[in-house]
C-alpha atoms as a PDB file:
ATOM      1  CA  UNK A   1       0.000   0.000   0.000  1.00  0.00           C
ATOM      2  CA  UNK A   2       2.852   2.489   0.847  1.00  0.00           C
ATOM      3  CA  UNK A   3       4.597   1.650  -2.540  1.00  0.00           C
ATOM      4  CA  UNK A   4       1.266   2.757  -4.319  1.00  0.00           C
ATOM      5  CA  UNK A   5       1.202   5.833  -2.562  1.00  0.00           C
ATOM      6  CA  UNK A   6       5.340   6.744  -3.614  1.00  0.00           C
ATOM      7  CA  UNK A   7       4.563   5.316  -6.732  1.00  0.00           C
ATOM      8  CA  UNK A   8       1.175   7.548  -7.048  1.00  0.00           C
ATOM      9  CA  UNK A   9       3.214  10.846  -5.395  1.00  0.00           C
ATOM     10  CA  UNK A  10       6.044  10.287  -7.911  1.00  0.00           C
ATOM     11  CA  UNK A  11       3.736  10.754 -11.143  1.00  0.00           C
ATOM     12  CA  UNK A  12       1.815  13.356  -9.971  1.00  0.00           C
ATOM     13  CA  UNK A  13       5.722  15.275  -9.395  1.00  0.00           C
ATOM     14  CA  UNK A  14       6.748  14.348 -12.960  1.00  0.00           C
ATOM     15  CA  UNK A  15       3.330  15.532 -14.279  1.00  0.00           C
ATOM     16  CA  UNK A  16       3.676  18.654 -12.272  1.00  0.00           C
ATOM     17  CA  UNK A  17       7.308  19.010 -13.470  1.00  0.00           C
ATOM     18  CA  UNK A  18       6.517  18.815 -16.407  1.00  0.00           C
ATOM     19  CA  UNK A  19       3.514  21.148 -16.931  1.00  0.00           C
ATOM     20  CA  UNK A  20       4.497  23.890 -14.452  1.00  0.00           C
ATOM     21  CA  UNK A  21       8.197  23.881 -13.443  1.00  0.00           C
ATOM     22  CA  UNK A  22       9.033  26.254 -11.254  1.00  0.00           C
ATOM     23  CA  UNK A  23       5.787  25.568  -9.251  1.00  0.00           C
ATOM     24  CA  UNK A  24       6.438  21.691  -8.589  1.00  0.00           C
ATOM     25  CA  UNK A  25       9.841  22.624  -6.650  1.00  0.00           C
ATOM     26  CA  UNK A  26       8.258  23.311  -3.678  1.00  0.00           C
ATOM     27  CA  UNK A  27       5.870  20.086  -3.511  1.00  0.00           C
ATOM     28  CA  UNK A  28       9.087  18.249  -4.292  1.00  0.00           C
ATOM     29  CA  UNK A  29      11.375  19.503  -1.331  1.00  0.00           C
ATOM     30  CA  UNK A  30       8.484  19.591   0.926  1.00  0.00           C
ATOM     31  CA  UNK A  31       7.780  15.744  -0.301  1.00  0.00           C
ATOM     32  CA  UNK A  32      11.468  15.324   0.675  1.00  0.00           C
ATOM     33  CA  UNK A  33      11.657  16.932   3.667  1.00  0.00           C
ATOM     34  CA  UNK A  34       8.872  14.716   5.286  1.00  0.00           C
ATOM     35  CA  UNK A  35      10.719  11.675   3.644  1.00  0.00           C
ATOM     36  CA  UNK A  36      13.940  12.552   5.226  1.00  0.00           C
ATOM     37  CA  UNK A  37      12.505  13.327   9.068  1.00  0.00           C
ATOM     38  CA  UNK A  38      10.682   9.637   8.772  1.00  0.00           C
ATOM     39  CA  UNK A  39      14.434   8.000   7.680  1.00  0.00           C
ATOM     40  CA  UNK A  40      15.945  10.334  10.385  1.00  0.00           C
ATOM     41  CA  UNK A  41      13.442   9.271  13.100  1.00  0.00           C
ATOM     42  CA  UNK A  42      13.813   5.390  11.490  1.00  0.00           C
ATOM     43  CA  UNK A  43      17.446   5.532  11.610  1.00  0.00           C
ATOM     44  CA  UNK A  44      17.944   6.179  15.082  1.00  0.00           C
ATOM     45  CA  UNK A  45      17.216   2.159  15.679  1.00  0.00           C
ATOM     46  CA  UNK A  46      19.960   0.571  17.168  1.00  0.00           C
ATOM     47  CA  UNK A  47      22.824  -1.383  14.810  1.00  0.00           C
ATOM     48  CA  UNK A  48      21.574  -2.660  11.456  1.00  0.00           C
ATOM     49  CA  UNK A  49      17.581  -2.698  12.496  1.00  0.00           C
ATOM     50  CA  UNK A  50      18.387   1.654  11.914  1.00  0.00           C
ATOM     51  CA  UNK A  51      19.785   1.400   8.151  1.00  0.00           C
ATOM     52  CA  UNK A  52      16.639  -1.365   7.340  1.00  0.00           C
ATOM     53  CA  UNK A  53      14.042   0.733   8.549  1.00  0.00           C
ATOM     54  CA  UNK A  54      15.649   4.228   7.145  1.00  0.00           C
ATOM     55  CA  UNK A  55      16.096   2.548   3.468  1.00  0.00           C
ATOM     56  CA  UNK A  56      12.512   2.820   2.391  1.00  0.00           C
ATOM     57  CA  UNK A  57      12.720   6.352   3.369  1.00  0.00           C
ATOM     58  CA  UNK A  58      15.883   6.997   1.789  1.00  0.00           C
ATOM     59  CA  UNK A  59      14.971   4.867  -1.564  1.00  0.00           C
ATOM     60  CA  UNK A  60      11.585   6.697  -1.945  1.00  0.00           C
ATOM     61  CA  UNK A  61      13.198  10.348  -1.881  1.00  0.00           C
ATOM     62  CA  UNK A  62      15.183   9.470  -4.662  1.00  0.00           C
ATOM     63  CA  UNK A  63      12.694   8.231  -6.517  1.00  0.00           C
ATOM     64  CA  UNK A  64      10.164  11.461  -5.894  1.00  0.00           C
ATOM     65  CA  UNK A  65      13.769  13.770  -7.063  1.00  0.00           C
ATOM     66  CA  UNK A  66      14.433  11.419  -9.780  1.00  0.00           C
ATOM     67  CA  UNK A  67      10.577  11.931 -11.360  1.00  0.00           C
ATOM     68  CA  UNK A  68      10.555  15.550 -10.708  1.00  0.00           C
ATOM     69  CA  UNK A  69      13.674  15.991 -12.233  1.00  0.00           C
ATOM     70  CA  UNK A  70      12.892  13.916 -15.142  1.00  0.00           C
ATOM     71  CA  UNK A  71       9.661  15.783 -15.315  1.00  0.00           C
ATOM     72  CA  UNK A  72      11.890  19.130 -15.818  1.00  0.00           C
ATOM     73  CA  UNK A  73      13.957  17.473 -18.120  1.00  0.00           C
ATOM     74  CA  UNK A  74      11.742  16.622 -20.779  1.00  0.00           C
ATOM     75  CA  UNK A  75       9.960  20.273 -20.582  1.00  0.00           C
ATOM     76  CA  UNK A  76      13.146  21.728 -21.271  1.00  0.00           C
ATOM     77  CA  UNK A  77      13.815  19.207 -24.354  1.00  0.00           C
ATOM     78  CA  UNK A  78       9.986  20.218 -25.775  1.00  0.00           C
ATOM     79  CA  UNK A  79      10.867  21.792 -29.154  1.00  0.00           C
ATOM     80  CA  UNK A  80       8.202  24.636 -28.238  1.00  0.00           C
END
């Protein structure tokens, strides 16, 4: 269910990155933010039990920077 929801959050980034630019930065480093306080918060587990729980959280705010950049990418190869 949560992978749905990154999945879901990532195309509606790229989409957003894509039609409006400069207005999907903010939804993107506030996305990123949250992500980062949950692998923060996960990460303080002791030993090895910290990295396992603060990978989701990790992998999923590369994945919402990756869309939104690609988003921004492909506006700025539009020949128009």
């Amino acid at each position: 269910m949560v992978v749905l929801a990154v999945v879901a959050l990532c195309v509606v980034l790229l989409v957003l990155a894509f039609l409006l630019p400069r207005l999907s930065r903010h939804p993107q480093r506030g996305t990123q933010r949250s992500l980062g306080a949950g692998s923060q918060v996960a990460g303080k587990a002791p030993g090895r039990l910290g990295r396992w729980l603060s990978k989701p959280f990790r992998s999923s705010s590369k994945a919402v920077g990756r869309s939104s950049s690609a988003g921004r990418r492909a506006r700025g190869r539009m020949p128009f």
